[in-house]
Structure formats: C-alpha cells, structure tokens
Protein backbone atom coordinates (compact mmCIF):
# COMPACT_ATOMS: atom_id res chain seq x y z
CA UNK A 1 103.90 107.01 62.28
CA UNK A 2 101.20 109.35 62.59
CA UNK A 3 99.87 110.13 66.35
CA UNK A 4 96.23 109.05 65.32
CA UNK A 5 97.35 105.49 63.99
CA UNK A 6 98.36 104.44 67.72
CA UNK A 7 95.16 103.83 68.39
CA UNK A 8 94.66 102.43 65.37
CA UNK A 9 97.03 99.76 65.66
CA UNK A 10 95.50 99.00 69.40
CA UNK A 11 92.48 98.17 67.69
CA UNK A 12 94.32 96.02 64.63
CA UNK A 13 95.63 94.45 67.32
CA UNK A 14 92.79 93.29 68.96
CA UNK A 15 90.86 92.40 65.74
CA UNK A 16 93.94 90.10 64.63
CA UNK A 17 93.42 88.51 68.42
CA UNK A 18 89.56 88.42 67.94
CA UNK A 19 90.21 86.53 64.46
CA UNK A 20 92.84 84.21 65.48
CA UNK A 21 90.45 83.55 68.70
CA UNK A 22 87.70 82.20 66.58
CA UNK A 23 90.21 80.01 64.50
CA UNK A 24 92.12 78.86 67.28
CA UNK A 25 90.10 79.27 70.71
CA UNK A 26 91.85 76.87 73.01
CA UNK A 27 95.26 77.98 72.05
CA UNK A 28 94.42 81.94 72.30
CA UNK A 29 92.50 81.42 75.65
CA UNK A 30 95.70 79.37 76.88
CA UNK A 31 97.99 82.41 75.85
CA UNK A 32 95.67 84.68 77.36
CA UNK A 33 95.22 83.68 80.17
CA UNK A 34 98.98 83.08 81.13
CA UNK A 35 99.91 86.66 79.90
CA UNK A 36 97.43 87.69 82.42
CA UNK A 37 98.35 85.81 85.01
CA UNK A 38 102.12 87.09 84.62
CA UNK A 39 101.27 90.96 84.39
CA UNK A 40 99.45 90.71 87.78
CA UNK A 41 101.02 92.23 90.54
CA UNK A 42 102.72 89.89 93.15
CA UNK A 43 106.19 90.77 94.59
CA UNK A 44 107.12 92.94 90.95
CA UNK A 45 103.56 95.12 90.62
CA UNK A 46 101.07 95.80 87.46
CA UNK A 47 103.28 99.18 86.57
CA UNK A 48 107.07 97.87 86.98
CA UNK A 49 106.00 95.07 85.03
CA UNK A 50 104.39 97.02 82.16
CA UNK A 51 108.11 98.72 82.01
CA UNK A 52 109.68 95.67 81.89
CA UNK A 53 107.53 94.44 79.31
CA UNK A 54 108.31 97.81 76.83
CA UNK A 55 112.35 97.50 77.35
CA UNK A 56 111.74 94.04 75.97
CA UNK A 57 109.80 95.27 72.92
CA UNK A 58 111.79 98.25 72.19
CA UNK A 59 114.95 95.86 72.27
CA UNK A 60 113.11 93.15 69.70
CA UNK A 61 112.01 95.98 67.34
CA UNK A 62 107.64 94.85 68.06
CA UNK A 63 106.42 97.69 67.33
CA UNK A 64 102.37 96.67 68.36
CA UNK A 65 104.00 95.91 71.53
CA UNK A 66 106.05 98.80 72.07
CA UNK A 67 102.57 100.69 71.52
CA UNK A 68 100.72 98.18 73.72
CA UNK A 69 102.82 98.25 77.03
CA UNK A 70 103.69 102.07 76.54
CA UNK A 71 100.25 102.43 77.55
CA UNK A 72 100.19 99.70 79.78
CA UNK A 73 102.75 101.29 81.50
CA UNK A 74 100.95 105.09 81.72
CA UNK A 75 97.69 103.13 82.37
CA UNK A 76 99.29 101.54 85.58
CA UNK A 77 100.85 105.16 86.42
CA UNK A 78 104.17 105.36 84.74
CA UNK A 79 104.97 108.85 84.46
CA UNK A 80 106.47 109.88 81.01
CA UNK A 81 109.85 109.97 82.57
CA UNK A 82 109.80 106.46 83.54
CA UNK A 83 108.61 104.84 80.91
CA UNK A 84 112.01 107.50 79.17
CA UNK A 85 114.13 105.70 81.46
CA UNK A 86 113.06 102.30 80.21
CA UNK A 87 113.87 103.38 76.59
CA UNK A 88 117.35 104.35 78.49
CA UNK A 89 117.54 100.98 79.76
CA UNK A 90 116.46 98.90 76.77
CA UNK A 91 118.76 101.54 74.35
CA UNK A 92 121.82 100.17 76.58
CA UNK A 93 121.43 96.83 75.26
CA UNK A 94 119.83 97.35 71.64
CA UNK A 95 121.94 100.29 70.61
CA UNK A 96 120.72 102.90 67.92
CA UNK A 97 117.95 100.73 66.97
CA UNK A 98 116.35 100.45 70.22
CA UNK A 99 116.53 104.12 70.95
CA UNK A 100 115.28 105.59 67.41
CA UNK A 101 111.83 103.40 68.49
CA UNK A 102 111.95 105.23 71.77
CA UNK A 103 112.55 108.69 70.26
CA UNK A 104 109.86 108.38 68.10
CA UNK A 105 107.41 105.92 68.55
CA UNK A 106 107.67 106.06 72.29
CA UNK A 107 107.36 109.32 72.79
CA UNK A 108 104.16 109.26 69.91
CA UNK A 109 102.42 107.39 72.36
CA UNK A 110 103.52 108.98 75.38
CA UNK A 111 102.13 112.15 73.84
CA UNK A 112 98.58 110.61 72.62
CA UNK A 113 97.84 108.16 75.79
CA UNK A 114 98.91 110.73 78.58
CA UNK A 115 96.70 113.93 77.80
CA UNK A 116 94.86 115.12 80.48
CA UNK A 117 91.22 113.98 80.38
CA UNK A 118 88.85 117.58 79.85
C-alpha cells in the first residue's frame, strides 16, 4: 500500500459512512454515537483507548481500522513507539499475521500522519 492511499482510504471510509447514513440514518446515528461515547476519556483516556482500539484491528486483519485508530492514536499523542508497542502487544496474540500489518501498514501510517507540520 502506497503512503498516499492512507488518506485515501480515510476518506473511502467516510464516504461508505456518509452513504450508508443516508440509507440507514437511525441505525448509523445509533452506532455513532455509542462509538463515541466509548472512545471518550473516563478512567481509560482518549489516547490509551485509541491503542487499544489498533491491537484489536491489527489482531482481526481490518485494515480501514488499523489506518483509522493508528491515527487516532498519534492524534491523541501516541508517540510512534507506542503505538510499536501495541503492534508488540497485538503480534503476541495474532502471530505473523498480526505483525506483517504492523511492519508495514502501521508503520505507513505512522510515517504519513506524524510529519511535523511546516
């Protein structure tokens, strides 16, 4: 996966969501707003949270959200090696399949989200 299509599957994302949304608006809202209501901080916070949140999609192989909560993570201030240490983490329990998405896609995004704003 190219660096550049990151983004671009941020924004397929979010078109699939927009679609869905006008198909389905009761049932996306509902989903929405629950997924927000469990990444807000509260005795776990917004970052640690994020992490959790990429070990569990590195282990299941989802690669939109391994691309959406590695820069949830950096957005809430993960450093690069943290959000490493989660690939550590979620490698331990998904074996080689888990780690070849953090040595590569991972570390794509870590690489295109977490350059230093000019």
């Amino acid at each position: 996966m190219e660096q550049q299509s990151t983004n671009a599957h941020l924004i397929r994302y979010k078109e699939g969501l927009g679609k869905y949304t006008e198909h389905m608006p009761e049932l996306a809202h509902s989903f929405n707003e629950f997924t927000r209501n469990c990444f807000k901080a509260g005795e776990v916070s917004e970052k640690q949270k994020q992490l959790i949140a990429l070990g569990i999609s590195i282990y299941s192989q989802d690669e939109y959200c391994i691309i959406y909560h590695t820069k949830g993570s950096l957005d809430q201030g993960a450093t690069p090696n943290e959000v490493l240490e989660t690939v550590g983490v979620a490698a331990a329990f998904g074996g080689g399949a888990a780690m070849s998405q953090g040595v590569t896609l991972v570390q794509e995004c870590i690489e295109q989200f977490n350059k230093p704003m000019h």
